[in-house]
C-alpha atoms as a PDB file:
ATOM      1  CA  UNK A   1      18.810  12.230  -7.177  1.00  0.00           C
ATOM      2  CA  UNK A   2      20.668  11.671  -3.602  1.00  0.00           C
ATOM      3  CA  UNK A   3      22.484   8.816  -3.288  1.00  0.00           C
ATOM      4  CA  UNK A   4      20.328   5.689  -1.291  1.00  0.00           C
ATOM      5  CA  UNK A   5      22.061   5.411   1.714  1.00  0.00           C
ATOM      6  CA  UNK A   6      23.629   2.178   2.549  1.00  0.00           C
ATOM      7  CA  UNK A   7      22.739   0.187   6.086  1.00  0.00           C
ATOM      8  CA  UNK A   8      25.283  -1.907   7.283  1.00  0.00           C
ATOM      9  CA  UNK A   9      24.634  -5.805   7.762  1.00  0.00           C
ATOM     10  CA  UNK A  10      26.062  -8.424   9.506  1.00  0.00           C
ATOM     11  CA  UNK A  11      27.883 -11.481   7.584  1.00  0.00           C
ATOM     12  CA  UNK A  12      24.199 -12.949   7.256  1.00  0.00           C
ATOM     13  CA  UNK A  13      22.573 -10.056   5.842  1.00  0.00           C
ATOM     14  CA  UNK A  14      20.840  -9.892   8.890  1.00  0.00           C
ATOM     15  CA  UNK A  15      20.882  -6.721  11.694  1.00  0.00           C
ATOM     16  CA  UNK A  16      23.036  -7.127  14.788  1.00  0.00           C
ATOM     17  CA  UNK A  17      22.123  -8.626  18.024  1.00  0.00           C
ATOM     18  CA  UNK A  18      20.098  -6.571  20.473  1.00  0.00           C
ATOM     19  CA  UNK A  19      22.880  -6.872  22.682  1.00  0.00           C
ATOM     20  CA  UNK A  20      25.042  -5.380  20.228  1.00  0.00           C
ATOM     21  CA  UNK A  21      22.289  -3.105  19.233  1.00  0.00           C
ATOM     22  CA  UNK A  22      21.652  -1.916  22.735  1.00  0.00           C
ATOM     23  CA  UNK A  23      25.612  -1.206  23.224  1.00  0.00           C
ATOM     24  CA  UNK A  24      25.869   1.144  20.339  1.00  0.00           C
ATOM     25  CA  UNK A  25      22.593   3.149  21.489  1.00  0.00           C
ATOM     26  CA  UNK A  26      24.259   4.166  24.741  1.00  0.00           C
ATOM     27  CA  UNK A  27      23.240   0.942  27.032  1.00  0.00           C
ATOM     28  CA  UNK A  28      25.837  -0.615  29.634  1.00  0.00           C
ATOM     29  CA  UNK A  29      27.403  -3.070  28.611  1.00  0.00           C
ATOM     30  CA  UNK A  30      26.533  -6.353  30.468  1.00  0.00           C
ATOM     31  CA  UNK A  31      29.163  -8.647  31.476  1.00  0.00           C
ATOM     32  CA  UNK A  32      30.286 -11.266  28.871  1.00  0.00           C
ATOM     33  CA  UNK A  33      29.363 -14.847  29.597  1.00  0.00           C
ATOM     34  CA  UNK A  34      31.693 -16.934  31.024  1.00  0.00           C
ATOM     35  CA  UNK A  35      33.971 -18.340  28.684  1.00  0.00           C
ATOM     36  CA  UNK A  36      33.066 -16.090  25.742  1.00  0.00           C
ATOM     37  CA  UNK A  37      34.814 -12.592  24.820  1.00  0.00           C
ATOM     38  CA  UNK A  38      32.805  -9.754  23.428  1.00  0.00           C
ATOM     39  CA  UNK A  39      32.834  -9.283  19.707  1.00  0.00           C
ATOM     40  CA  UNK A  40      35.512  -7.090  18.772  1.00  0.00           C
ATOM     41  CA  UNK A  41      33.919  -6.319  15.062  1.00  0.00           C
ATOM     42  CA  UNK A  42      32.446  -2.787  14.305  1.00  0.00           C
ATOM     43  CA  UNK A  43      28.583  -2.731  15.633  1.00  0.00           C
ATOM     44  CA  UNK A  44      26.652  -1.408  12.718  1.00  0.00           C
ATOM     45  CA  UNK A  45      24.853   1.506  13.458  1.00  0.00           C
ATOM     46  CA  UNK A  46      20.481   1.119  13.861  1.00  0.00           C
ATOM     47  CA  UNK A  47      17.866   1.534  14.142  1.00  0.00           C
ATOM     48  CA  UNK A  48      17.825  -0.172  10.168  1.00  0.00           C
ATOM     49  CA  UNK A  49      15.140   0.169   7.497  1.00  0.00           C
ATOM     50  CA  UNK A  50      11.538  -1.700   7.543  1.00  0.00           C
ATOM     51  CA  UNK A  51      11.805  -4.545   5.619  1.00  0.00           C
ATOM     52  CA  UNK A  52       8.040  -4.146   3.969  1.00  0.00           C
ATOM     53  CA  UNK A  53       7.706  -5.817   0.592  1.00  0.00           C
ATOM     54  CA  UNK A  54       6.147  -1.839  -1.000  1.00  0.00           C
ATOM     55  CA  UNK A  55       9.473  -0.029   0.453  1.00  0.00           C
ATOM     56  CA  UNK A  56      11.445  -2.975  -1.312  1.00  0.00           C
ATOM     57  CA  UNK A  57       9.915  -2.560  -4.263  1.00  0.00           C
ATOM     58  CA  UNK A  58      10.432   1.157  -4.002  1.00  0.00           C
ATOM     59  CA  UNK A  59      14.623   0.891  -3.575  1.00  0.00           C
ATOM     60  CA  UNK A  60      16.465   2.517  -5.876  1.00  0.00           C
ATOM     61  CA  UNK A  61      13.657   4.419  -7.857  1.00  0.00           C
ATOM     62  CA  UNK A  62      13.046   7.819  -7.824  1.00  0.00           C
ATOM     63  CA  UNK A  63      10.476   9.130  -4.711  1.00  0.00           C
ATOM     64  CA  UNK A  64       9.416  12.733  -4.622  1.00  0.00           C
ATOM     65  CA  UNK A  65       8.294  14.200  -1.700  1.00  0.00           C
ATOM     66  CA  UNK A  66       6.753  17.710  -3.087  1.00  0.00           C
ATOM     67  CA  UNK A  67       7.232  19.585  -0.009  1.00  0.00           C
ATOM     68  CA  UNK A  68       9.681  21.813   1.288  1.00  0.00           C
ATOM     69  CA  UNK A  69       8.879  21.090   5.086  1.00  0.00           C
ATOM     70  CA  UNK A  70      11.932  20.151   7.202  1.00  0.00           C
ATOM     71  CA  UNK A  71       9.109  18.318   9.242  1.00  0.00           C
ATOM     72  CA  UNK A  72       7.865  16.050   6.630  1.00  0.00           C
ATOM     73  CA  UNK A  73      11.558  15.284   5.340  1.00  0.00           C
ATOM     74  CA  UNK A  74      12.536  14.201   9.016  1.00  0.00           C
ATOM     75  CA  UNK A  75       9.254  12.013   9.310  1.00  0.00           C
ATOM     76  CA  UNK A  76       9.443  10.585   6.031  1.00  0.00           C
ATOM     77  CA  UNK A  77      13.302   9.825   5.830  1.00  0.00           C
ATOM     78  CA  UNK A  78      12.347   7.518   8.808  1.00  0.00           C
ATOM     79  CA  UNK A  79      10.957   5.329   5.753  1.00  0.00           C
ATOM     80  CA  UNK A  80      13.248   7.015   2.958  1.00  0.00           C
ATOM     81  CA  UNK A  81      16.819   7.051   2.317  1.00  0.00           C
ATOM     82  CA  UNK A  82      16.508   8.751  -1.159  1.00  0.00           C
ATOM     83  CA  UNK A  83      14.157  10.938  -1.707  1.00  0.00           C
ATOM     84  CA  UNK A  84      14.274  14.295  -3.920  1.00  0.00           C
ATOM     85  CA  UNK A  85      12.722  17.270  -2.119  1.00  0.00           C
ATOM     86  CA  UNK A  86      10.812  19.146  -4.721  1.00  0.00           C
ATOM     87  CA  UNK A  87       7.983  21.659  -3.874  1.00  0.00           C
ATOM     88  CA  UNK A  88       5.210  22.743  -5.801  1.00  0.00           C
ATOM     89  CA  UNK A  89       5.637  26.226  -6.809  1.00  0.00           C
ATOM     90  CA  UNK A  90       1.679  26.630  -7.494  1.00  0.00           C
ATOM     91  CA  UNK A  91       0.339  29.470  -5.405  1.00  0.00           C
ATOM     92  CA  UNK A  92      -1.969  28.148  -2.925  1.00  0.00           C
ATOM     93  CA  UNK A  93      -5.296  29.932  -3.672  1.00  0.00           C
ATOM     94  CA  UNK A  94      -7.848  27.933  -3.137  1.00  0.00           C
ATOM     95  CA  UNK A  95     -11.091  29.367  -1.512  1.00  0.00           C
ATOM     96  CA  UNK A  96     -11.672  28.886   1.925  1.00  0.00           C
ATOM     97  CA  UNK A  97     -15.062  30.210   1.699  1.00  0.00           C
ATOM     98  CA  UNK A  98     -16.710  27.713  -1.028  1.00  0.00           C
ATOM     99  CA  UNK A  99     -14.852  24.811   0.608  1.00  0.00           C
ATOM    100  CA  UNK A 100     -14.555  23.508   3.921  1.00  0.00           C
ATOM    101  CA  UNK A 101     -11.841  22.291   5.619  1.00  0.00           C
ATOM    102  CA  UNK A 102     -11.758  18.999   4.806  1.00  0.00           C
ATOM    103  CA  UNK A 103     -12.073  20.071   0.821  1.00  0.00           C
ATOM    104  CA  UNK A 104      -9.580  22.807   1.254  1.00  0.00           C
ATOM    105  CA  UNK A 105      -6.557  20.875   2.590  1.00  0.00           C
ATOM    106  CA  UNK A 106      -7.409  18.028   0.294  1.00  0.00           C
ATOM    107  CA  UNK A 107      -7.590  19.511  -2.743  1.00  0.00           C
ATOM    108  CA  UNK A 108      -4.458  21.583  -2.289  1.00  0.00           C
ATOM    109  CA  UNK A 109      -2.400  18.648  -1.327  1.00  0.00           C
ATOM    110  CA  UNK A 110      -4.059  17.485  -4.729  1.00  0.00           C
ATOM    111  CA  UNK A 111      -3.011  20.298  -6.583  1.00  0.00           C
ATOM    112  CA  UNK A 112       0.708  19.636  -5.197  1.00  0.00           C
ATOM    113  CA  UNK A 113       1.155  16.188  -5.889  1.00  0.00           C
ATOM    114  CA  UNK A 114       0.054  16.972  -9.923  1.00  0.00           C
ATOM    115  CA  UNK A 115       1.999  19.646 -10.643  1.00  0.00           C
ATOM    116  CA  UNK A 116       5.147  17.561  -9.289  1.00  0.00           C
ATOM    117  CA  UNK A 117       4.090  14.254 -11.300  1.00  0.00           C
ATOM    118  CA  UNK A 118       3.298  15.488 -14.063  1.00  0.00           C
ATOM    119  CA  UNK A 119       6.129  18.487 -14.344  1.00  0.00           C
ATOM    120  CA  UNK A 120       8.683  15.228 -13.485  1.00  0.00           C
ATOM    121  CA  UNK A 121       7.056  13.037 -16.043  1.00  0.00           C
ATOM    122  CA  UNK A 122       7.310  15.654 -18.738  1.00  0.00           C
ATOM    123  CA  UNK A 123      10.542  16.483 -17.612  1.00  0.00           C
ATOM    124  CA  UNK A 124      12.395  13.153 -17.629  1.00  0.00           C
ATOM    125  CA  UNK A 125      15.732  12.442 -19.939  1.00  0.00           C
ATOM    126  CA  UNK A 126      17.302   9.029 -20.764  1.00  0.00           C
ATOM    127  CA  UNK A 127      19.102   9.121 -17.694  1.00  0.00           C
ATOM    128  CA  UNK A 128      16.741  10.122 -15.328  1.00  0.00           C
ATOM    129  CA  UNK A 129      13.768   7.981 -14.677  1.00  0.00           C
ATOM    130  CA  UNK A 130       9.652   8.703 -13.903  1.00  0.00           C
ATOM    131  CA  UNK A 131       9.155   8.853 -11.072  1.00  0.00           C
ATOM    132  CA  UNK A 132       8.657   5.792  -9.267  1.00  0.00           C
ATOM    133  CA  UNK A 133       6.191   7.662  -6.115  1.00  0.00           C
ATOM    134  CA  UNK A 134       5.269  11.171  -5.585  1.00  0.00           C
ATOM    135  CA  UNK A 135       3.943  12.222  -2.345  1.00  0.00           C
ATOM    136  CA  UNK A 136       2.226  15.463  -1.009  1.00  0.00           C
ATOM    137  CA  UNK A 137       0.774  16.774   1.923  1.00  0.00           C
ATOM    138  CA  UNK A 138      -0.945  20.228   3.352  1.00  0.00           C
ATOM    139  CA  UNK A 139      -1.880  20.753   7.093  1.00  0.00           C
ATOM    140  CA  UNK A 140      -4.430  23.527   8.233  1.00  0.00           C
ATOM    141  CA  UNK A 141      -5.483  24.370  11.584  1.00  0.00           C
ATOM    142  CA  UNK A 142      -9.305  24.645  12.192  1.00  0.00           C
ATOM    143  CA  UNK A 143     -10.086  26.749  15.345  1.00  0.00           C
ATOM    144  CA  UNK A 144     -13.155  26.056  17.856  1.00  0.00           C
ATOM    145  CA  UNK A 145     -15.483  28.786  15.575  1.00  0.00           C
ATOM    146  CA  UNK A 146     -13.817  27.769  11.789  1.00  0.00           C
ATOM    147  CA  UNK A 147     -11.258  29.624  11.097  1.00  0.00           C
ATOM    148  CA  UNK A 148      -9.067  28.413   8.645  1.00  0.00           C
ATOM    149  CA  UNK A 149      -5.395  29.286   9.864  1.00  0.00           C
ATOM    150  CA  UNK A 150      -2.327  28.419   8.310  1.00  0.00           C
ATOM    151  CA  UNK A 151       1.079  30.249   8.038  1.00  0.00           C
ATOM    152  CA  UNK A 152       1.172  33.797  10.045  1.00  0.00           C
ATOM    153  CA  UNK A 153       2.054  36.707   8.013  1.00  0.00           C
ATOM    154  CA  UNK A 154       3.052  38.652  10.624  1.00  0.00           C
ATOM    155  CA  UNK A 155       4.347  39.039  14.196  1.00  0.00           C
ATOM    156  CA  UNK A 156       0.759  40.871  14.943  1.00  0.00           C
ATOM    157  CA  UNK A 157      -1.155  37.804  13.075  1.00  0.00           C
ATOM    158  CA  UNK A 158       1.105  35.688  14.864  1.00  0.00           C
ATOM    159  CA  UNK A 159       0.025  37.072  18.267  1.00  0.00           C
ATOM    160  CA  UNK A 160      -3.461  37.303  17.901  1.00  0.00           C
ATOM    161  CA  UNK A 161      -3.295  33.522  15.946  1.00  0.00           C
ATOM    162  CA  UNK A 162      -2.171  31.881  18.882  1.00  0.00           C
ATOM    163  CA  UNK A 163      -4.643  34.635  21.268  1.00  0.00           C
ATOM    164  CA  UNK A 164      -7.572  32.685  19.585  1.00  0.00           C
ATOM    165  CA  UNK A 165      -6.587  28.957  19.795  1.00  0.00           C
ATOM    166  CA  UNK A 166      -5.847  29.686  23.905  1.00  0.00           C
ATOM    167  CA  UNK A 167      -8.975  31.776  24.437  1.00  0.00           C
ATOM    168  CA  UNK A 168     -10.837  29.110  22.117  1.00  0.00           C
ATOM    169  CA  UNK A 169      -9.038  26.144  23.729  1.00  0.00           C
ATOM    170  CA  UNK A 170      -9.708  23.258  21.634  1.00  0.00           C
ATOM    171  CA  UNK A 171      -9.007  23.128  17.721  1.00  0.00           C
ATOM    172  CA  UNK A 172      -8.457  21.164  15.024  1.00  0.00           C
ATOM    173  CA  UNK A 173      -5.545  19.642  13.243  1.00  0.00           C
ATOM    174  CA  UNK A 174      -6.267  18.678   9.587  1.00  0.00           C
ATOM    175  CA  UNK A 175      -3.673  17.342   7.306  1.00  0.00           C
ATOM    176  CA  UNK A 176      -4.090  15.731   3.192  1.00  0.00           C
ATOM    177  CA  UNK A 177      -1.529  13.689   1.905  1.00  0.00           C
ATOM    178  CA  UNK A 178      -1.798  12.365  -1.734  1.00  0.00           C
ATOM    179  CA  UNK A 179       0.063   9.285  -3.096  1.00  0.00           C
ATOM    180  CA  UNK A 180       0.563   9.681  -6.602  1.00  0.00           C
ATOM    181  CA  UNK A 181       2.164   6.276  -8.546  1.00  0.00           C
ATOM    182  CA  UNK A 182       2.581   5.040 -12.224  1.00  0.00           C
ATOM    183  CA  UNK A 183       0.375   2.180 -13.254  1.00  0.00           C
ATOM    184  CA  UNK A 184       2.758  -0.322 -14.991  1.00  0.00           C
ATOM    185  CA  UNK A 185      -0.263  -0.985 -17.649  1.00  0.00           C
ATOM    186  CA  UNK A 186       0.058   3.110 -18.689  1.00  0.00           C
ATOM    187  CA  UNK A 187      -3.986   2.879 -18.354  1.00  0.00           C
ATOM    188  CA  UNK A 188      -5.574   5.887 -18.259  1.00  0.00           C
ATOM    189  CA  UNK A 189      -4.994   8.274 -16.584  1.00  0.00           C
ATOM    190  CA  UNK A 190      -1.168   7.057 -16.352  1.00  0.00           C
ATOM    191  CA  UNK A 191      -1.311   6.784 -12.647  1.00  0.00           C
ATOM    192  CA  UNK A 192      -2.659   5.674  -9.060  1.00  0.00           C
ATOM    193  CA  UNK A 193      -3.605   8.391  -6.944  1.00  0.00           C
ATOM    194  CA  UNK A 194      -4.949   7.670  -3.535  1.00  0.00           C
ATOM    195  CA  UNK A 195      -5.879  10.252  -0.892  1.00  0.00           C
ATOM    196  CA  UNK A 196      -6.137  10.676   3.302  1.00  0.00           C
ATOM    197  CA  UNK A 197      -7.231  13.727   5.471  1.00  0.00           C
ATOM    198  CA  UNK A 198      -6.229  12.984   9.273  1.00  0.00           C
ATOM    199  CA  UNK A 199      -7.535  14.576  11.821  1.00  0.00           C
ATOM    200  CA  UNK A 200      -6.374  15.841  15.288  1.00  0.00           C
ATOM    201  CA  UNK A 201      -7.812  17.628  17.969  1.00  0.00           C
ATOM    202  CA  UNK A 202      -5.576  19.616  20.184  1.00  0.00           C
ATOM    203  CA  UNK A 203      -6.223  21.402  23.539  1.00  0.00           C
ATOM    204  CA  UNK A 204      -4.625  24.253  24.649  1.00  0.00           C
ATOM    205  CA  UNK A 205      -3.684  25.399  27.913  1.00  0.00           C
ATOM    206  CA  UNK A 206      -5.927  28.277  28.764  1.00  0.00           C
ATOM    207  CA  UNK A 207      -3.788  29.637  31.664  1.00  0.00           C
ATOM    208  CA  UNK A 208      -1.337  30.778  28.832  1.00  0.00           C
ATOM    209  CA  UNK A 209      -0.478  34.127  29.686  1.00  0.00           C
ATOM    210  CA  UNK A 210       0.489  37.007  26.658  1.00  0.00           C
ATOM    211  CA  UNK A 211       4.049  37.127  28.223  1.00  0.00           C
ATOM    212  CA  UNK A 212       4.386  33.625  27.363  1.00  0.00           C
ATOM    213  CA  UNK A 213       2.635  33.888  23.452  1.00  0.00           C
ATOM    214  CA  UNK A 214       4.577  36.364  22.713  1.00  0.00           C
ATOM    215  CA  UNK A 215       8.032  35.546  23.688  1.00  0.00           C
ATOM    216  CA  UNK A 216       7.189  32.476  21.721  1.00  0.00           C
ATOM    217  CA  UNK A 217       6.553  34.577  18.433  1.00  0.00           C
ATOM    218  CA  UNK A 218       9.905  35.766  19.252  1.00  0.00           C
ATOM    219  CA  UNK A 219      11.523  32.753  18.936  1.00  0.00           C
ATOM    220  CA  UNK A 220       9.727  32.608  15.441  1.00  0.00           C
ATOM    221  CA  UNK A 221       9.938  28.516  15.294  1.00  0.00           C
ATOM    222  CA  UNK A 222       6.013  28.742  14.130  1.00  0.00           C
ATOM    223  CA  UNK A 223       6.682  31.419  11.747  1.00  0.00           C
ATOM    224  CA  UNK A 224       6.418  28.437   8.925  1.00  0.00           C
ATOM    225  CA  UNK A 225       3.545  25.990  10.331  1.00  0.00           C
ATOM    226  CA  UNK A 226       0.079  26.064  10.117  1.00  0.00           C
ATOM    227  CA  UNK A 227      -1.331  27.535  13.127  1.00  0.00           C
ATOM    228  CA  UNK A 228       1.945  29.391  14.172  1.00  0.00           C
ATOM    229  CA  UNK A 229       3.370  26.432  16.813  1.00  0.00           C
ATOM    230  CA  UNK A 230       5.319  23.605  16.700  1.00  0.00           C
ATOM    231  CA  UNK A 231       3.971  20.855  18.961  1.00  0.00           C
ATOM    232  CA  UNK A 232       7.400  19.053  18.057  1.00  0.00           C
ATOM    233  CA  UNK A 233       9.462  21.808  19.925  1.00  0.00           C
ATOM    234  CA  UNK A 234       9.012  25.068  22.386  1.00  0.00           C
ATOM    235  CA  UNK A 235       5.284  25.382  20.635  1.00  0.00           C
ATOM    236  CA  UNK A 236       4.406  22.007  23.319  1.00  0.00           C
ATOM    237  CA  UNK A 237       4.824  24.862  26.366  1.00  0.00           C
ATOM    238  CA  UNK A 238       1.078  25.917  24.784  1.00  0.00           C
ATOM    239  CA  UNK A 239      -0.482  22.698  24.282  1.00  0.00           C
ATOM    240  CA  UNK A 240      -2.197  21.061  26.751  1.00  0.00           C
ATOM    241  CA  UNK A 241      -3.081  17.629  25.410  1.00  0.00           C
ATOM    242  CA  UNK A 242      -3.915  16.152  22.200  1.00  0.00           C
ATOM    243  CA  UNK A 243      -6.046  13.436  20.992  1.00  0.00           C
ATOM    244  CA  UNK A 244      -4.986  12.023  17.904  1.00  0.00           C
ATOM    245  CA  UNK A 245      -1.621  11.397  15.972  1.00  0.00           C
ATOM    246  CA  UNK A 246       0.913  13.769  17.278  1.00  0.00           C
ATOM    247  CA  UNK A 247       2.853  13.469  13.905  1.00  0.00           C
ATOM    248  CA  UNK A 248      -0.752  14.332  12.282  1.00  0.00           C
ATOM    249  CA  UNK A 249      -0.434  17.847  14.123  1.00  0.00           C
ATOM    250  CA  UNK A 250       3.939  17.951  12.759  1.00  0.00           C
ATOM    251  CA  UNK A 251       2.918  17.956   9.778  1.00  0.00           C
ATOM    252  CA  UNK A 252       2.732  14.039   8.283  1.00  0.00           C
ATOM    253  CA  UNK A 253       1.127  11.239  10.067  1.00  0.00           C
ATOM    254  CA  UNK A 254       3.299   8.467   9.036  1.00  0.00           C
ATOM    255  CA  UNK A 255       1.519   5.410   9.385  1.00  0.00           C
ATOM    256  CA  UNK A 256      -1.918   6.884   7.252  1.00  0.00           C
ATOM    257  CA  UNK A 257       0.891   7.740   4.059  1.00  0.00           C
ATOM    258  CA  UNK A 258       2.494   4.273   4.530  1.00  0.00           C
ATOM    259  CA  UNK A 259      -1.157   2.629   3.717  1.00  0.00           C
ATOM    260  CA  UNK A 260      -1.650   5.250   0.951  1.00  0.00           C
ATOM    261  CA  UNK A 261       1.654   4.196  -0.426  1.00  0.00           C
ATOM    262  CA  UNK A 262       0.972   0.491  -0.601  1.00  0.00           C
ATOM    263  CA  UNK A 263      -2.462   1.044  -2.096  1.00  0.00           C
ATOM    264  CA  UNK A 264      -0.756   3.405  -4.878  1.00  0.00           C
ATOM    265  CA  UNK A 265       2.042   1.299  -5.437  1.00  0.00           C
ATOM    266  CA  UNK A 266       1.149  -2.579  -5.262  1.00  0.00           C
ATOM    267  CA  UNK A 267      -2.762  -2.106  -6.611  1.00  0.00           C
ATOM    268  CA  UNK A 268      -1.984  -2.374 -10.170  1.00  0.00           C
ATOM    269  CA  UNK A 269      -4.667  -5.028 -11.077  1.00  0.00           C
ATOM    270  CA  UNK A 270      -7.128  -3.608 -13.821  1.00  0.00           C
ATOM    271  CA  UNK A 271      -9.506  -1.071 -12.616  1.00  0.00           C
ATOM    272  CA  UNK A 272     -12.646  -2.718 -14.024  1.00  0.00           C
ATOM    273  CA  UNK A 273     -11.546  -5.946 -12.991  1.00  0.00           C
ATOM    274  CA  UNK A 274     -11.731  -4.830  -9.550  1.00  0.00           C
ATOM    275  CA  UNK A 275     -15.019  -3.200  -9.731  1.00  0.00           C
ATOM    276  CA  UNK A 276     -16.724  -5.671 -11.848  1.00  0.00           C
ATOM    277  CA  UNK A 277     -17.596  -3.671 -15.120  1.00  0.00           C
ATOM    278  CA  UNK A 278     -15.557  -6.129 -17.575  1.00  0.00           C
ATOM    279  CA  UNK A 279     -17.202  -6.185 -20.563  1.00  0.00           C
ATOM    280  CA  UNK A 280     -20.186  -8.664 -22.093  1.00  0.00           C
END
């Protein structure tokens, strides 16, 4: 498990000044008040960690994210000093034909987040703990007539990928995440799991030209995303505009996994309680 990183604090616990802030971020300094000298202490460094009572709860205890996406690590270690990266190794081989989009992403995002839970669960020693949160995620792209596209397999299928979303212009962004937690009462089945699909739609520029798509496949930075671009890089020179989350389309809209996390995590109140089936 990596270590938690540590966020430095002033004497109060609490972060520094904005004006202190704003200094170590690159601002001008502005000049001191008369009479008073500027601080000659060691600014800590921001921006520092959300204070939210679920990512308080969560310090300290073993978070998975079962992904191997440098995308979703970046987003997520926004939230996340010390998380394990550990993907699922399960082949993804779900039908596209019997299930639609919306089935397809969630249910392999599904099949992700079990194998890692329950492979860590089986797997834990006396000095390595369950884990505390396990979270997984799958993105497909959906063009304009329903093609399911997600990692090229080759320069060609690269080409004539990104030949369809600018000829088709608009498409569709769909990504799963699953939030898998422990229920501290061990009820059946063990855990909280609670689901999103987020959706995007994204217009491309139809002016593209094939010089231009395919000196991008050269630069193979889409090689390992779901329709073959990276909006968060040289893959923008395609897109027109979007409407949605543009962190939906990278690969992990943060805010939707946040409220799964808080559901998974802090709902631990009995099931039938909540749904009114106690017993007579």
């Amino acid at each position: 498990m990596t270590e938690e990183k540590k966020w430095p604090r002033s004497a109060q616990g609490s972060p520094p000044s904005y004006d202190q802030a704003a200094l170590q971020q690159g601002e001008v300094p502005t000049r001191p008040q008369h009479g008073r000298q500027p601080s000659s202490g060691k600014v800590p460094r921001g921006p520092f960690p959300l204070e939210l009572p679920v990512l308080n709860q969560l310090k300290g205890k073993r978070v998975i994210l079962a992904s191997a996406s440098p995308r979703r690590k970046q987003i997520l270690s926004m939230v996340f000093q010390n998380m394990e990266i550990t993907p699922s190794l399960k082949p993804e081989n779900l039908s596209k034909t019997d299930l639609g989009p919306f089935e397809y992403v969630l249910a392999t995002a599904t099949q992700k987040c079990l194998d890692i839970y329950e492979t860590a669960v089986q797997n834990t020693i006396a000095s390595i703990s369950d884990p505390a949160l396990v979270i997984s995620a799958d993105t497909v792209v959906v063009s304009a007539s329903g093609l399911i596209l997600e990692k090229p397999r080759s320069q060609a299928d690269h080409i004539a990928m990104l030949k369809i979303l600018r000829d088709q212009r608009i498409h569709k962004v769909f990504t799963a995440v699953v939030v898998i937690a422990p229920r501290e009462d061990a009820r059946a089945p063990g855990y909280n799991m609670e689901t999103t699909v987020e959706e995007t739609k994204v217009i491309f520029d139809g002016n593209i030209s094939d010089d231009l798509i395919e000196a991008y496949v050269k630069t193979r930075e889409g090689v390992d995303k779901a329709g073959g671009y990276g909006l968060q890089g040289l893959g923008s020179l395609l897109v027109e505009s979007i409407e949605g989350q543009a962190d939906n389309v990278i690969g992990l809209p943060l805010r939707a996994t946040l409220v799964c996390i808080e559901k998974a995590v802090l709902n631990q109140e009995d099931l039938d309680d909540a749904l009114g089936l106690d017993d007579e």
